[in-house]
Protein backbone atom coordinates (compact mmCIF):
# COMPACT_ATOMS: atom_id res chain seq x y z
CA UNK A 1 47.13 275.62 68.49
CA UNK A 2 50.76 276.50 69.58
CA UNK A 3 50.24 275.93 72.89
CA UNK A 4 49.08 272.24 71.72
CA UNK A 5 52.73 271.93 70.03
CA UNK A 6 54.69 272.75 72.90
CA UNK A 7 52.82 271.00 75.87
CA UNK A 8 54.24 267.47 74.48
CA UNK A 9 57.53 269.25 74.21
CA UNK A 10 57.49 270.44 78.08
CA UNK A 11 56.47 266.79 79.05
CA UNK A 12 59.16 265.10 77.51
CA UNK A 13 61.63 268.09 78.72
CA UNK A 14 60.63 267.73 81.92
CA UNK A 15 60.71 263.77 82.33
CA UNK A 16 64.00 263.83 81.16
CA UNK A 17 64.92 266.25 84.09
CA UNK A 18 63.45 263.71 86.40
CA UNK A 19 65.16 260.68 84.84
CA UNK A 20 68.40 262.43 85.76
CA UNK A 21 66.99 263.81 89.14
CA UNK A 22 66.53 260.02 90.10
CA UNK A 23 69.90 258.96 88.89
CA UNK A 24 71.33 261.76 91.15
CA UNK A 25 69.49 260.41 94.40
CA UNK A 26 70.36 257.13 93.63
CA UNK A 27 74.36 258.11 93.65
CA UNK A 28 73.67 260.30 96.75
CA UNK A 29 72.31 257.60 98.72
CA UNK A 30 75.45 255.18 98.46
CA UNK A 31 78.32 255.61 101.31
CA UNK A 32 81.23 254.44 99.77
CA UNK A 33 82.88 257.21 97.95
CA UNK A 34 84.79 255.12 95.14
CA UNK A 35 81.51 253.70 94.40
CA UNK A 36 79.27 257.19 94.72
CA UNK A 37 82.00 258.56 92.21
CA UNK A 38 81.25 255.60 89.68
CA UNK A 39 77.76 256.63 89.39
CA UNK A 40 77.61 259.44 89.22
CA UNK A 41 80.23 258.68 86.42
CA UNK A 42 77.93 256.37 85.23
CA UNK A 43 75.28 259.00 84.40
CA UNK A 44 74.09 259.69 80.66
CA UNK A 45 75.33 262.99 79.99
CA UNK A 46 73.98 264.96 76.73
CA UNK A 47 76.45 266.03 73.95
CA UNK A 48 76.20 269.75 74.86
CA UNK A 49 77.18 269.13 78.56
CA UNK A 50 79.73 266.55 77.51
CA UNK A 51 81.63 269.56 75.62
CA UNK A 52 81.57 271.87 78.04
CA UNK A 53 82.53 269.87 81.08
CA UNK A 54 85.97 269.80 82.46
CA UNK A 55 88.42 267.06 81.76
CA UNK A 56 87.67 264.59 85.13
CA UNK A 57 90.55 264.94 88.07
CA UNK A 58 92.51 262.01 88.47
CA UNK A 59 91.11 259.21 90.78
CA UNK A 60 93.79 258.45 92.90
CA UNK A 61 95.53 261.34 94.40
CA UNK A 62 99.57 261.09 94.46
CA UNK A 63 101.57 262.53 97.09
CA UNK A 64 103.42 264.91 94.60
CA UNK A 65 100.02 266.45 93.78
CA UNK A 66 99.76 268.64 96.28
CA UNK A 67 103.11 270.25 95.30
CA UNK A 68 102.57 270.44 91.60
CA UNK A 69 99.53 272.34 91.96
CA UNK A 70 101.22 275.90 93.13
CA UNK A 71 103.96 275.44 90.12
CA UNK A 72 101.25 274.84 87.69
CA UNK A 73 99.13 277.92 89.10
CA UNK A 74 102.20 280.58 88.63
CA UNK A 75 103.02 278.44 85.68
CA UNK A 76 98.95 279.50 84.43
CA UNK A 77 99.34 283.09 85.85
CA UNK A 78 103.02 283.72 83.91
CA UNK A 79 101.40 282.41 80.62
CA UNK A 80 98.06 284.74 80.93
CA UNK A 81 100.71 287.87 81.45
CA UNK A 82 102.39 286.71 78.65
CA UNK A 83 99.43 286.37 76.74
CA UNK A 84 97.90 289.74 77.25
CA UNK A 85 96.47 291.39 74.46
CA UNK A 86 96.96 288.62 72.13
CA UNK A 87 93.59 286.57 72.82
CA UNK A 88 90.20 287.37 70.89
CA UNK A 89 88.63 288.05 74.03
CA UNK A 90 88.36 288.51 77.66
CA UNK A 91 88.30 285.56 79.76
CA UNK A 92 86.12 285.72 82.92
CA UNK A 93 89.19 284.76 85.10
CA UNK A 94 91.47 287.15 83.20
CA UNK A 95 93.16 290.79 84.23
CA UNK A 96 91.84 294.02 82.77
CA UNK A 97 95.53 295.66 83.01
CA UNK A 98 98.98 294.91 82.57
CA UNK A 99 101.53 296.42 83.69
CA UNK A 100 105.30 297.30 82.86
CA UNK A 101 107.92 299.56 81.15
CA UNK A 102 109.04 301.15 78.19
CA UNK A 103 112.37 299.97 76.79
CA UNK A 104 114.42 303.40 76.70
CA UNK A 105 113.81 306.96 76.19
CA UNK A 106 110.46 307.72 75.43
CA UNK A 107 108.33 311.06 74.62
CA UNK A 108 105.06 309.98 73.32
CA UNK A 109 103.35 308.30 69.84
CA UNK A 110 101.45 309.21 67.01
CA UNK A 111 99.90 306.89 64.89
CA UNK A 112 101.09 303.75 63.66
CA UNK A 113 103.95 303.94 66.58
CA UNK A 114 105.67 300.53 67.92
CA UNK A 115 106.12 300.54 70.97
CA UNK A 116 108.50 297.65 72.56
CA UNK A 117 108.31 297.08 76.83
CA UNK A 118 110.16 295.77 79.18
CA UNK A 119 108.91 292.21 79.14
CA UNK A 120 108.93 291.69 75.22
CA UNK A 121 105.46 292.64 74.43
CA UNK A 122 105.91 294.81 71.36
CA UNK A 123 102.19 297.12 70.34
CA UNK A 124 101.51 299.48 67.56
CA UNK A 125 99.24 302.75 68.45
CA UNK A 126 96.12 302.06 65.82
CA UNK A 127 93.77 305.18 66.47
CA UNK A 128 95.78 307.80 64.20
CA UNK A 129 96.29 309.14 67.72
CA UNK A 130 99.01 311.41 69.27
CA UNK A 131 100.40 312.49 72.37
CA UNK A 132 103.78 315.08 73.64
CA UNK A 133 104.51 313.64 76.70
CA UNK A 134 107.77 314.88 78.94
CA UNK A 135 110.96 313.15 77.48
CA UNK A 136 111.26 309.88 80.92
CA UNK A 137 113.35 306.84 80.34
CA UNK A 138 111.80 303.72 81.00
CA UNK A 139 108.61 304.78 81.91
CA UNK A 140 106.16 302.63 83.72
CA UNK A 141 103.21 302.07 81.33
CA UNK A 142 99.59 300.48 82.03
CA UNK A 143 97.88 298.58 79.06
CA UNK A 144 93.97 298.68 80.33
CA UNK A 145 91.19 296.79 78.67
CA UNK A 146 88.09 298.61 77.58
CA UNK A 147 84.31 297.96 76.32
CA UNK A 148 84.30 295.08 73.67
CA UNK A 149 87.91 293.93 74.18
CA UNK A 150 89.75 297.37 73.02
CA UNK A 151 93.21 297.80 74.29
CA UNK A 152 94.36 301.46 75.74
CA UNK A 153 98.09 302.69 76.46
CA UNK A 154 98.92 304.52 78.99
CA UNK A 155 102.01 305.96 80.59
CA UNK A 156 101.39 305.73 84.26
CA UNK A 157 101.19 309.37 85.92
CA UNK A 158 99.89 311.16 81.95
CA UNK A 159 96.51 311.15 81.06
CA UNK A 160 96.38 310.44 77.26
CA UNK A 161 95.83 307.43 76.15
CA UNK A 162 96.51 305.49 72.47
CA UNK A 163 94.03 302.57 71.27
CA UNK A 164 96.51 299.46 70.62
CA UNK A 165 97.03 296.34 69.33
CA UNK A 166 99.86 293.61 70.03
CA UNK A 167 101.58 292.83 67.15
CA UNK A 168 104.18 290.92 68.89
């Protein structure tokens, strides 16, 4: 009896895939590339596709394209630096460490510690941990992510490490 319910369901799955398999050999076949991009254009998309595809490039390329695509990139890669640790989760394109310094002298953390760098970012140790670590100034720190999303401090060169959380 289930197998009954689910053959219609396959047919009609399956001759929509064909429906759109013929509308892509139709826009393959035509030479001109203004018109090949029009039908494909033209194509009945569903809902769930339409949310998830990308905005569409523009159609007529300017000459100052070319050169506002590197400033946007480092523009992009400044932002996601900026943005470390503040996101929900990990993006597939994103890093898994950041890098930079302590702001002054600095010895170690127990819980609940701030702890401000070099390049704003200001976390707070949340694991109750605590760590004695020789007294350095400026130390170079690493801020790795971990399984699920968890954020770990480290002070490049030691080997404990605090669970934390950007809080500015």
């Amino acid at each position: 009896m289930k197998k009954a319910l689910y053959l219609p369901l396959f047919l009609l799955a399956s001759n929509a895939a064909l429906a759109d398999d013929a509308a892509v050999l139709k826009c393959r076949t035509l030479l001109d590339t203004a018109q090949r991009l029009a039908c494909y254009d033209a194509m009945p998309v569903g809902a769930a596709a339409q949310a998830s595809a990308p905005a569409p490039a523009p159609a007529v390329p300017s000459a100052a394209a070319p050169a506002a695509a590197p400033a946007t990139a480092a523009a992009a890669a400044r932002t996601a630096e900026q943005n470390f640790g503040m996101e929900k989760a990990k993006k597939k394109d994103e890093a898994d460490f950041m890098e930079s310094t302590v702001v002054g002298t600095f010895s170690g953390w127990e819980g609940n510690t701030t702890i401000k760098l070099a390049n704003g970012q200001v976390w707070r140790v949340v694991d109750g941990s605590s760590a004695v670590l020789p007294q350095q100034t400026n130390p170079a720190v690493r801020i790795k992510r971990g399984v699920f999303g968890v954020l770990y401090f480290q002070v490049v060169g030691q080997n404990p490490m605090a669970r934390v959380r950007r809080i500015q």
